[in-house]
N, C-alpha and C. Protein backbone atom coordinates (compact mmCIF):
# COMPACT_ATOMS: atom_id res chain seq x y z
N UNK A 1 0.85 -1.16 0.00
CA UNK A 1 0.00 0.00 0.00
C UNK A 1 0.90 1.24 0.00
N UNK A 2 0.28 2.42 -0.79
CA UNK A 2 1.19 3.55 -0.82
C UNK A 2 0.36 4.76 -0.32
N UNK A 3 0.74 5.53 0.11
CA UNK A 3 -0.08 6.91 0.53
C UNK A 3 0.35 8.21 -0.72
N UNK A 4 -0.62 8.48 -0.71
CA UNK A 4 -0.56 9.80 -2.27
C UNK A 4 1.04 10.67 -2.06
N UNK A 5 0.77 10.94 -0.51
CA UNK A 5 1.91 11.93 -0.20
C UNK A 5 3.18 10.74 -1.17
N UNK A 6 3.19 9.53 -0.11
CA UNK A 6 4.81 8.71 -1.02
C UNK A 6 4.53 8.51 -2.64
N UNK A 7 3.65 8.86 -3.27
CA UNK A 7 3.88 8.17 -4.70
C UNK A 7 4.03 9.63 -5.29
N UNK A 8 3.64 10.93 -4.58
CA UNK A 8 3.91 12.23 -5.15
C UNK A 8 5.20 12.89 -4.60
N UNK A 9 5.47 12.06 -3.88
CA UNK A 9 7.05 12.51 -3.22
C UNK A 9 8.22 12.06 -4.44
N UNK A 10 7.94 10.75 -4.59
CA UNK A 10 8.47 9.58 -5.10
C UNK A 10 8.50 10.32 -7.20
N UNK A 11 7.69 10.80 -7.52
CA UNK A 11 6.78 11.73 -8.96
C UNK A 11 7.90 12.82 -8.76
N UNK A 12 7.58 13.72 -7.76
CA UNK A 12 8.15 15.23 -7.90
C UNK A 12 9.48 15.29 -7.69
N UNK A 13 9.91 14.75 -6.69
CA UNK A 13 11.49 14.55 -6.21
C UNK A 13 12.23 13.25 -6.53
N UNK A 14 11.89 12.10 -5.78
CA UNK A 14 12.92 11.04 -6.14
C UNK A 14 13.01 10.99 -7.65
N UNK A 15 12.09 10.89 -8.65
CA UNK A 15 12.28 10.80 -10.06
C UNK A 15 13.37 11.43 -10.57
N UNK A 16 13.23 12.82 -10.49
CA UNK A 16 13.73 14.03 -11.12
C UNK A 16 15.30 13.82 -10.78
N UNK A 17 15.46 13.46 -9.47
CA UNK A 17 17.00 13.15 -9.02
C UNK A 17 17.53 11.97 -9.50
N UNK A 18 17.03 10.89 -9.65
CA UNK A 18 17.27 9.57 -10.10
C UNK A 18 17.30 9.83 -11.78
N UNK A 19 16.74 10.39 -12.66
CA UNK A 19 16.93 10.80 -13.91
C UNK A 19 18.50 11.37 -14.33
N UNK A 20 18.35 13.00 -13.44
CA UNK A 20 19.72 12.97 -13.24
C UNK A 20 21.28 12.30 -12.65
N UNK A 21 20.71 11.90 -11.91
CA UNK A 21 21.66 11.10 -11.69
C UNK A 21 22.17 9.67 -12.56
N UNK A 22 21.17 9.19 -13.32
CA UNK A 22 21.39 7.93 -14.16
C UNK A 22 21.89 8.89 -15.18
N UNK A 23 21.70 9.84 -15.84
CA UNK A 23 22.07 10.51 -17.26
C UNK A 23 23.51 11.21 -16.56
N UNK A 24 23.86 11.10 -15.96
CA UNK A 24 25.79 11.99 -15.68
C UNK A 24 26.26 10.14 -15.28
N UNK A 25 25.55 9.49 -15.03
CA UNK A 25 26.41 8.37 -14.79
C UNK A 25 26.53 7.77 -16.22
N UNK A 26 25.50 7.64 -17.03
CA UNK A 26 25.59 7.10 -18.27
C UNK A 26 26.54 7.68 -19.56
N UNK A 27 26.61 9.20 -19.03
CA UNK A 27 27.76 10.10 -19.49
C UNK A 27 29.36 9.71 -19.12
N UNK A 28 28.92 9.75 -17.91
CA UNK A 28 30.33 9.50 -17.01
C UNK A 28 31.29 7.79 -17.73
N UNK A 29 30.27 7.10 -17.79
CA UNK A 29 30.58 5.78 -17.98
C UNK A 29 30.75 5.57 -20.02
N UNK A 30 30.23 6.69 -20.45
CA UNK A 30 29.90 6.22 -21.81
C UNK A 30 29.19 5.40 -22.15
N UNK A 31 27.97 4.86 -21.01
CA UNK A 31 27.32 3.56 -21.86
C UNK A 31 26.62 3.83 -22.65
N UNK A 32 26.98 2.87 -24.25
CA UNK A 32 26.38 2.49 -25.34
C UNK A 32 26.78 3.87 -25.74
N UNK A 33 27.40 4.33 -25.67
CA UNK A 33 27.88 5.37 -26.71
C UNK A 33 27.31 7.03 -26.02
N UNK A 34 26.93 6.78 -25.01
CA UNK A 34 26.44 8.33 -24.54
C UNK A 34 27.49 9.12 -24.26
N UNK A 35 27.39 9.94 -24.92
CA UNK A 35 28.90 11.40 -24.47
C UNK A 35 28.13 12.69 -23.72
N UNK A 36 27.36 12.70 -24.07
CA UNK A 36 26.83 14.40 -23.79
C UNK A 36 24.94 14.21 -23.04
N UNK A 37 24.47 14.83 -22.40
CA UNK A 37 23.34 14.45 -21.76
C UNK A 37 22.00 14.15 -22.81
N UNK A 38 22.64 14.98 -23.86
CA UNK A 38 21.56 14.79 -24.53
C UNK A 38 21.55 13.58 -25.68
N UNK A 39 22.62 12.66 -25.33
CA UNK A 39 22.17 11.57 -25.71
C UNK A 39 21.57 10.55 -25.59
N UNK A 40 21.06 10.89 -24.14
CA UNK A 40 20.03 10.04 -23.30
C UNK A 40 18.50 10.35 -23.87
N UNK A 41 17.93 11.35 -24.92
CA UNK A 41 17.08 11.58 -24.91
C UNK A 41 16.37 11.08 -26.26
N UNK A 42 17.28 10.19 -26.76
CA UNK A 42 17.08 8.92 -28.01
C UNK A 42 16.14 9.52 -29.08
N UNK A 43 16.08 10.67 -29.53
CA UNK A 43 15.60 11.44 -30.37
C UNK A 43 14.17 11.84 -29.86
N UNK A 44 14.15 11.94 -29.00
CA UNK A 44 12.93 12.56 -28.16
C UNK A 44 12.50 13.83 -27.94
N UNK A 45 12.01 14.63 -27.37
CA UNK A 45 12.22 15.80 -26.82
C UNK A 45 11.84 15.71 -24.89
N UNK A 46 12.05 14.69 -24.73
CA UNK A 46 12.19 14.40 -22.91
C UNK A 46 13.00 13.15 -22.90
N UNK A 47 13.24 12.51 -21.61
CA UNK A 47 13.73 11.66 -21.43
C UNK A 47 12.74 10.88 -20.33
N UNK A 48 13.22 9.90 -21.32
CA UNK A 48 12.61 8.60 -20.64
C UNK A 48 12.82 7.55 -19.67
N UNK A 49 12.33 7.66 -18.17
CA UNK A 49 12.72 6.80 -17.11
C UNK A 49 12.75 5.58 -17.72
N UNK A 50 11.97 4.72 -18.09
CA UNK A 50 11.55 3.50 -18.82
C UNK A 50 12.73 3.07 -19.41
N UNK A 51 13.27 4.25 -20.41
CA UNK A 51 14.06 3.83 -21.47
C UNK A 51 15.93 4.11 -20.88
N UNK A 52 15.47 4.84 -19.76
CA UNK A 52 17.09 4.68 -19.12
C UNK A 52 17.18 4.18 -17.96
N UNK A 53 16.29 2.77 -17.76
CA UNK A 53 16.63 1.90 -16.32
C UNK A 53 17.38 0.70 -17.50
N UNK A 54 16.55 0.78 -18.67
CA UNK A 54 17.17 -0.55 -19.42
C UNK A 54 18.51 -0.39 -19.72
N UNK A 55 19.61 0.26 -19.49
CA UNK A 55 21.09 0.71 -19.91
C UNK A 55 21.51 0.40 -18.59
N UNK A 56 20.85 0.45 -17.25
CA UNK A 56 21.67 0.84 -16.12
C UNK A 56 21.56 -1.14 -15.16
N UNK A 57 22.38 -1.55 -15.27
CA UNK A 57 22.94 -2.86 -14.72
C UNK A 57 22.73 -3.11 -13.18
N UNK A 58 21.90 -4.75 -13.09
CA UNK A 58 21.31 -4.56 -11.86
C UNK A 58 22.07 -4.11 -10.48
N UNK A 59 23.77 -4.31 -10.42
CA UNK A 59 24.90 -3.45 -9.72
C UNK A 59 24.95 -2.34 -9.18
N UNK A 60 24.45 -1.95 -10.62
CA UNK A 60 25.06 -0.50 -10.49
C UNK A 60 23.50 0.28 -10.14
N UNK A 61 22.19 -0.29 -9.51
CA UNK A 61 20.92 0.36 -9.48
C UNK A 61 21.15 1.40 -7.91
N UNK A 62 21.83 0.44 -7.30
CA UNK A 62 22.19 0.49 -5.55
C UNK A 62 22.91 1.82 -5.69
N UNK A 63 24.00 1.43 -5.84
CA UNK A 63 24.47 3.23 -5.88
C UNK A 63 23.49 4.56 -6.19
N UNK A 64 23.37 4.29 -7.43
CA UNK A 64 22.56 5.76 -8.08
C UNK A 64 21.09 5.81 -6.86
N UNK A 65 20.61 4.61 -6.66
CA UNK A 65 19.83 4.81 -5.63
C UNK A 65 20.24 5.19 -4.13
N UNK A 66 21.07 5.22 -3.52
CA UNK A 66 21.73 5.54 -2.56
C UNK A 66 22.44 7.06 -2.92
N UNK A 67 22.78 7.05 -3.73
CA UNK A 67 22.59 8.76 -4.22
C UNK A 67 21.82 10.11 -4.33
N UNK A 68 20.82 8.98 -4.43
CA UNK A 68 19.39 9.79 -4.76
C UNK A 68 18.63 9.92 -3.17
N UNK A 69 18.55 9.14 -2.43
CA UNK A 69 18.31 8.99 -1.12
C UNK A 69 19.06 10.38 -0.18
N UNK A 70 20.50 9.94 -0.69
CA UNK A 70 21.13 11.26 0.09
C UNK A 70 20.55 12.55 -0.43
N UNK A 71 20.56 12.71 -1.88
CA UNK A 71 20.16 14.09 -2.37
C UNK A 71 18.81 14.36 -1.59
N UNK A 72 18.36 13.59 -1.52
CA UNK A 72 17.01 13.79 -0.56
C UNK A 72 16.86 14.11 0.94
N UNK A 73 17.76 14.07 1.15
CA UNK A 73 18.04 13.88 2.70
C UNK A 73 18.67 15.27 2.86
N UNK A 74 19.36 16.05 2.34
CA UNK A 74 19.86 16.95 1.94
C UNK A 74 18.73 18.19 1.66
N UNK A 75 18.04 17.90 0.99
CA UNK A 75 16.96 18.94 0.77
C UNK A 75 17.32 19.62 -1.07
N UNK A 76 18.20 18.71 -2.08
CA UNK A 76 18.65 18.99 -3.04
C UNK A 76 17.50 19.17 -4.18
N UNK A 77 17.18 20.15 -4.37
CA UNK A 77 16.15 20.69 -5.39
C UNK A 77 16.48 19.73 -6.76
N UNK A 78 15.15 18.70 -7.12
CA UNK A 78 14.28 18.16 -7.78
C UNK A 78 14.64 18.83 -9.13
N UNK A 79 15.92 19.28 -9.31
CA UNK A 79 15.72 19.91 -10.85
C UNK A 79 16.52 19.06 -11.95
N UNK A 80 15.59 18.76 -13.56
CA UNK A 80 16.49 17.95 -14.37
C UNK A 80 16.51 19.37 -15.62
N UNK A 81 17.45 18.75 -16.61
CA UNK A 81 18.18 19.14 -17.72
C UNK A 81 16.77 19.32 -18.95
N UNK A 82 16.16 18.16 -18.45
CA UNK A 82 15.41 17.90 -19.80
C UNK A 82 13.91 17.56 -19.14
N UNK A 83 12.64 17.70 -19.79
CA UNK A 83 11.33 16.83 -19.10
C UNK A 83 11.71 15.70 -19.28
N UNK A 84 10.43 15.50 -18.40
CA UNK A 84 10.64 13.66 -18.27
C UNK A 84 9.58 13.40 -18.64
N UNK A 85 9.30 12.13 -19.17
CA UNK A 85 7.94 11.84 -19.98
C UNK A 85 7.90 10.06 -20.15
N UNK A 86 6.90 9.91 -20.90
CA UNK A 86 6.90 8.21 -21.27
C UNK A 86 6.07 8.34 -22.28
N UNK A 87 6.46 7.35 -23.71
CA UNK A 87 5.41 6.90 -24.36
C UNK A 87 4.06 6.60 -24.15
N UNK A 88 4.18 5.34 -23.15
CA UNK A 88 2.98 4.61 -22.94
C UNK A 88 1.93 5.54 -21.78
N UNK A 89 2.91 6.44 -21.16
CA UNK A 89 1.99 7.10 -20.13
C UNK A 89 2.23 8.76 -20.17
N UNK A 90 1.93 9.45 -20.69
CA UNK A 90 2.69 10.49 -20.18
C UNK A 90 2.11 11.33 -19.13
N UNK A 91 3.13 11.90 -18.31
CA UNK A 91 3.16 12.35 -16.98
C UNK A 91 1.90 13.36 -16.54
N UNK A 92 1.40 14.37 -17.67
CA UNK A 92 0.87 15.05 -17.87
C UNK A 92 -0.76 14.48 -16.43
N UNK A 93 -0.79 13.16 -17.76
CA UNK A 93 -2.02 12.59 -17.26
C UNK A 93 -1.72 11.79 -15.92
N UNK A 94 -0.34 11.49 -15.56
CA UNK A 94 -0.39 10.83 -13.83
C UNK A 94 -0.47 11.96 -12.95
N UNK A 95 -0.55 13.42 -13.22
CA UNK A 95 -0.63 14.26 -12.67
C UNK A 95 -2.34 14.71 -12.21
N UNK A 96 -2.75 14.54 -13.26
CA UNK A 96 -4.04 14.85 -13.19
C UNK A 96 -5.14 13.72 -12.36
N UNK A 97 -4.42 12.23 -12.69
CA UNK A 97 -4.90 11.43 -11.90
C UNK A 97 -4.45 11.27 -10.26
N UNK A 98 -3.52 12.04 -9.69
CA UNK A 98 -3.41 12.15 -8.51
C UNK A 98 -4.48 13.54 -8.24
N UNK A 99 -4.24 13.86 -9.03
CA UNK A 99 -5.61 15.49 -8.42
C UNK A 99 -6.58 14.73 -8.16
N UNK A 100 -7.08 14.13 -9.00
CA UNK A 100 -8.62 13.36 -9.28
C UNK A 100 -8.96 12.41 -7.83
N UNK A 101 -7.69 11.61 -7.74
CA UNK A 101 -7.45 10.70 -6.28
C UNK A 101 -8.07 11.18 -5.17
N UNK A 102 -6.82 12.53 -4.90
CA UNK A 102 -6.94 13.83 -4.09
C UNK A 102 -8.68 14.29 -4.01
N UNK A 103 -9.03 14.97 -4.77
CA UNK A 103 -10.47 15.52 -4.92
C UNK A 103 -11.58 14.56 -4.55
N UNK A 104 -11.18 12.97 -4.81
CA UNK A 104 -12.41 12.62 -4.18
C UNK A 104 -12.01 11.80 -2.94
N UNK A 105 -11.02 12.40 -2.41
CA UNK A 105 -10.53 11.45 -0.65
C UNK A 105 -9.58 10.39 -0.82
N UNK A 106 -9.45 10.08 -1.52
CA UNK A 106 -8.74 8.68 -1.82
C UNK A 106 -7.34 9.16 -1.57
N UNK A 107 -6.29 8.64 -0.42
CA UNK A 107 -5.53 8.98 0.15
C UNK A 107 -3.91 7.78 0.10
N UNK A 108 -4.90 6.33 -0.49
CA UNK A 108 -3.88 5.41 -0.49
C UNK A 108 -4.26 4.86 -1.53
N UNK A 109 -3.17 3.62 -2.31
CA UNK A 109 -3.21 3.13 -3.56
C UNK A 109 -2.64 1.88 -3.00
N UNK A 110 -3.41 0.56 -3.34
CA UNK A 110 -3.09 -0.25 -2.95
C UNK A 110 -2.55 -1.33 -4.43
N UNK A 111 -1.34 -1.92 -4.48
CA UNK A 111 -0.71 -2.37 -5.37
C UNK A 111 -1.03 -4.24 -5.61
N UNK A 112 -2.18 -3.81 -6.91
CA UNK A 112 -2.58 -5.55 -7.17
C UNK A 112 -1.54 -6.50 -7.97
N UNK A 113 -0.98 -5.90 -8.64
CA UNK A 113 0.14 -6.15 -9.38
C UNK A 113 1.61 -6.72 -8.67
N UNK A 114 2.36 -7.73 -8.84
CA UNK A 114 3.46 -7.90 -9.14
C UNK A 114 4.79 -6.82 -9.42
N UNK A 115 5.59 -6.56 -8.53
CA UNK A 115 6.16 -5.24 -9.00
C UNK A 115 7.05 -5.87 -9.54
N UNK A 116 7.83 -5.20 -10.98
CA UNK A 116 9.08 -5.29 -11.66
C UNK A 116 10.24 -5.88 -10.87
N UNK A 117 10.94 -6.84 -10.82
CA UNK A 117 12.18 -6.81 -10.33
C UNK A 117 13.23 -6.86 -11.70
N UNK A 118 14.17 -5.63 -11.40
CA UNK A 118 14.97 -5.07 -12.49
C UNK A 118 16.01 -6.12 -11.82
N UNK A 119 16.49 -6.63 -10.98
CA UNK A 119 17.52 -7.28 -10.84
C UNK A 119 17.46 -9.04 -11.72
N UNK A 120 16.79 -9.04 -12.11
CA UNK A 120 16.67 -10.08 -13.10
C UNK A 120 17.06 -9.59 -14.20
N UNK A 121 17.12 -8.53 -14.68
CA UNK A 121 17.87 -8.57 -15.93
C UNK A 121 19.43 -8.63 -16.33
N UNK A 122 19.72 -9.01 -15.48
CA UNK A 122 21.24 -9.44 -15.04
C UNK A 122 21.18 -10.71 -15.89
N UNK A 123 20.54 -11.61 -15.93
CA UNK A 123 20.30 -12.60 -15.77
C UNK A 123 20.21 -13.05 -17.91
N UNK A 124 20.49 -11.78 -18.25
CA UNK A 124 20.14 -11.81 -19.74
C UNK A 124 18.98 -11.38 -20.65
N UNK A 125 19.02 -10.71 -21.70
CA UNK A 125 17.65 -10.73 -22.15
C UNK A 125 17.11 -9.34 -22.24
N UNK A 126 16.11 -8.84 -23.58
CA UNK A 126 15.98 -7.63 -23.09
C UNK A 126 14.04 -7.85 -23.50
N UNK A 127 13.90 -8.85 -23.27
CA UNK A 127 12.33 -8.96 -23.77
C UNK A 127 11.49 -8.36 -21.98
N UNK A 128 10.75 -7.87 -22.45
CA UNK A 128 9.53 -6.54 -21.68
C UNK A 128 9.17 -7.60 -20.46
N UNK A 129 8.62 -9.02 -20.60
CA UNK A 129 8.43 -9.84 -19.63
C UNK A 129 9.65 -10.44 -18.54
N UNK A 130 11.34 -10.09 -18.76
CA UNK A 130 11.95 -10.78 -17.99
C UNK A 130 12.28 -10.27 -17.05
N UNK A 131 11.61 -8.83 -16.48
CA UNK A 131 11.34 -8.42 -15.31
C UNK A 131 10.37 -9.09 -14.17
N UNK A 132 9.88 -10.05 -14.79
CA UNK A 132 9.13 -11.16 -14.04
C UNK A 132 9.47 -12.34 -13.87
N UNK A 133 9.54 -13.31 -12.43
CA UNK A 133 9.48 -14.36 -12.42
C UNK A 133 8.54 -15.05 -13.07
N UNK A 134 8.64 -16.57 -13.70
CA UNK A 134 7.51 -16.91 -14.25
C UNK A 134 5.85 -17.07 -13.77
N UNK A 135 6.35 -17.20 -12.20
CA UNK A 135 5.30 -16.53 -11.24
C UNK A 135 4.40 -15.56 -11.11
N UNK A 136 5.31 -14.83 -11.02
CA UNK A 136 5.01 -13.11 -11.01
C UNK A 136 4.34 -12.97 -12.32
N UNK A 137 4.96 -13.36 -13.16
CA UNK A 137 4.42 -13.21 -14.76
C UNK A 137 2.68 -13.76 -14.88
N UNK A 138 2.56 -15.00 -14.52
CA UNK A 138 1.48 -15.85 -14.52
C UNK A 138 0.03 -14.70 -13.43
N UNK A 139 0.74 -14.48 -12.43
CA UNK A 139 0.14 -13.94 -11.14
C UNK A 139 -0.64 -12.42 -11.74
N UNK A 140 0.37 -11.81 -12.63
CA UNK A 140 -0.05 -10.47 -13.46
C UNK A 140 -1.11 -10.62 -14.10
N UNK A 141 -0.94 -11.90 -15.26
CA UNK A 141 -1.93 -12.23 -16.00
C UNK A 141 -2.86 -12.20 -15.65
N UNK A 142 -3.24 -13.37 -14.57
CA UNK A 142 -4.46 -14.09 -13.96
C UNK A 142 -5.20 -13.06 -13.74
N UNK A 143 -4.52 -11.86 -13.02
CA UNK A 143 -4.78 -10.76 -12.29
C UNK A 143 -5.78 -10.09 -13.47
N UNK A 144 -4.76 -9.60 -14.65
CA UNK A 144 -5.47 -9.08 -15.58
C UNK A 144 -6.60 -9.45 -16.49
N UNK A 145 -6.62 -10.52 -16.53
CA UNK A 145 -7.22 -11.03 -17.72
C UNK A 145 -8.64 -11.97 -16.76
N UNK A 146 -8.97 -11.64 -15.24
CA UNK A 146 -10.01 -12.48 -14.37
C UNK A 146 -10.58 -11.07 -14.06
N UNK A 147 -10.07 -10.25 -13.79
CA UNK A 147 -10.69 -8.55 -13.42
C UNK A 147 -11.42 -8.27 -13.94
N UNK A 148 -12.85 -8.27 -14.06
CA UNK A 148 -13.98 -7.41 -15.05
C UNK A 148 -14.20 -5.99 -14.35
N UNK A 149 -13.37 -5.49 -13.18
CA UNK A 149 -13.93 -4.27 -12.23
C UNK A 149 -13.18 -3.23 -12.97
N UNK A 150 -13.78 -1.94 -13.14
CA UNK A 150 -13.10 -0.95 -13.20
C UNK A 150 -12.32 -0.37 -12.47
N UNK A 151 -10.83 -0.02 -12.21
CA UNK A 151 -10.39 0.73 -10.95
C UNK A 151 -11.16 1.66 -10.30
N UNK A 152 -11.92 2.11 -10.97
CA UNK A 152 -12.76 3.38 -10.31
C UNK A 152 -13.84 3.06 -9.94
N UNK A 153 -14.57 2.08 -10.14
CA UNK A 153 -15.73 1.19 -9.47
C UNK A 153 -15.75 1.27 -8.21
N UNK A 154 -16.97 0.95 -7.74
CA UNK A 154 -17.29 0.63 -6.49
C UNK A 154 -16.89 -0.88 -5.93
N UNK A 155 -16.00 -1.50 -7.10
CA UNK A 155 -15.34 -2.63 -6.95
C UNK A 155 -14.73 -2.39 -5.79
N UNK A 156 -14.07 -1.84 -6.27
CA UNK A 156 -12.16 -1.50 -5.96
C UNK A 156 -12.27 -0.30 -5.14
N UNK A 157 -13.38 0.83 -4.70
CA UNK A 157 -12.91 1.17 -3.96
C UNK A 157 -14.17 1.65 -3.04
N UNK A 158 -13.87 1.35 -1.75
CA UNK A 158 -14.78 1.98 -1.17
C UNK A 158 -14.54 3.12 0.01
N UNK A 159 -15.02 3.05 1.01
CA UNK A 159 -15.30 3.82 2.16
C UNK A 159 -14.07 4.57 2.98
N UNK A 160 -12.91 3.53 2.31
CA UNK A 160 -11.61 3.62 3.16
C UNK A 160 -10.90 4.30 2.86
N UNK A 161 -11.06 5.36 1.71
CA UNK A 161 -9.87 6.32 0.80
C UNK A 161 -8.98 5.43 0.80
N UNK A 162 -9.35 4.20 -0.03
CA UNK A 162 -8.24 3.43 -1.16
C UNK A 162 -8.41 3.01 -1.91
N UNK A 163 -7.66 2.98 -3.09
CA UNK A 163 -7.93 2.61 -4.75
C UNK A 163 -7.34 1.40 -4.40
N UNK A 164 -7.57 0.69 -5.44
CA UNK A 164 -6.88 -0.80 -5.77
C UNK A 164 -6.24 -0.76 -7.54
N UNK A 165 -5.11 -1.06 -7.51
CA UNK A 165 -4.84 -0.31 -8.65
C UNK A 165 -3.48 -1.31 -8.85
């Protein structure tokens, strides 16, 4: 379970620092050919979290995350080089869906899903599913494909200011 405050803490600050910080390390290191920051932005006009966890080695996640922790701890202003964005989602609209959360009470988000483990990709492979155990994988499915409720239903949420999501 997450509370709005941690997933908008996690949105406004940890992101923004963890972006930067993966794009001067990916500089720093040259991986796959990056020299300059703006080669992280793969002909885009933002940069993509999504598309720069897949460059960064399950090793090397600990550091930049322990980096980002301190910058936080610190009080280090949330500022990047470039927006941040996603294909499949863009931010615009996770913004608006935390207002929406917000506005009608809903205070926590409870996680039905299987979360990503990036430390499996150590392990080889760059196909979209090998962030899942075959478990986890199966467990997603079932999840998805047995659900007829809408998240926003009276399924999924009631009395308690929590989504199921």
């Amino acid at each position: 379970m997450y509370s709005l405050e941690e997933i908008e803490q996690a949105f406004s600050q940890y992101l923004p620092l963890w972006v930067g910080d993966v794009v001067n390390f990916m500089v720093t290191v040259q991986r796959n050919g990056v020299k300059v920051p703006t080669d992280c932005l793969y002909g885009k006009p933002y940069v993509d979290p999504a598309m720069l966890i897949r460059h960064i080695r399950g090793n090397e996640r600990e550091p930049i995350d322990q980096s980002v922790r301190a910058k936080l701890e610190e009080n280090v202003p949330p500022i990047t080089e470039f927006p941040i964005s996603n294909d499949k989602f863009p931010f615009g609209i996770f913004i608006d869906f935390l207002s929406f959360l917000k506005s009608q009470g809903i205070m926590k988000i409870n996680r039905v899903y299987s979360p990503k483990d990036y430390s499996r990709l150590k392990m080889g492979g760059g196909w979209v599913w090998n962030v899942f155990s075959p478990e986890a994988a199966e467990r997603n499915l079932r999840i998805f494909f047995e659900s007829k409720a809408d998240p926003l239903t009276q399924n999924n949420h009631d009395k308690t200011n929590e989504i199921n999501l």
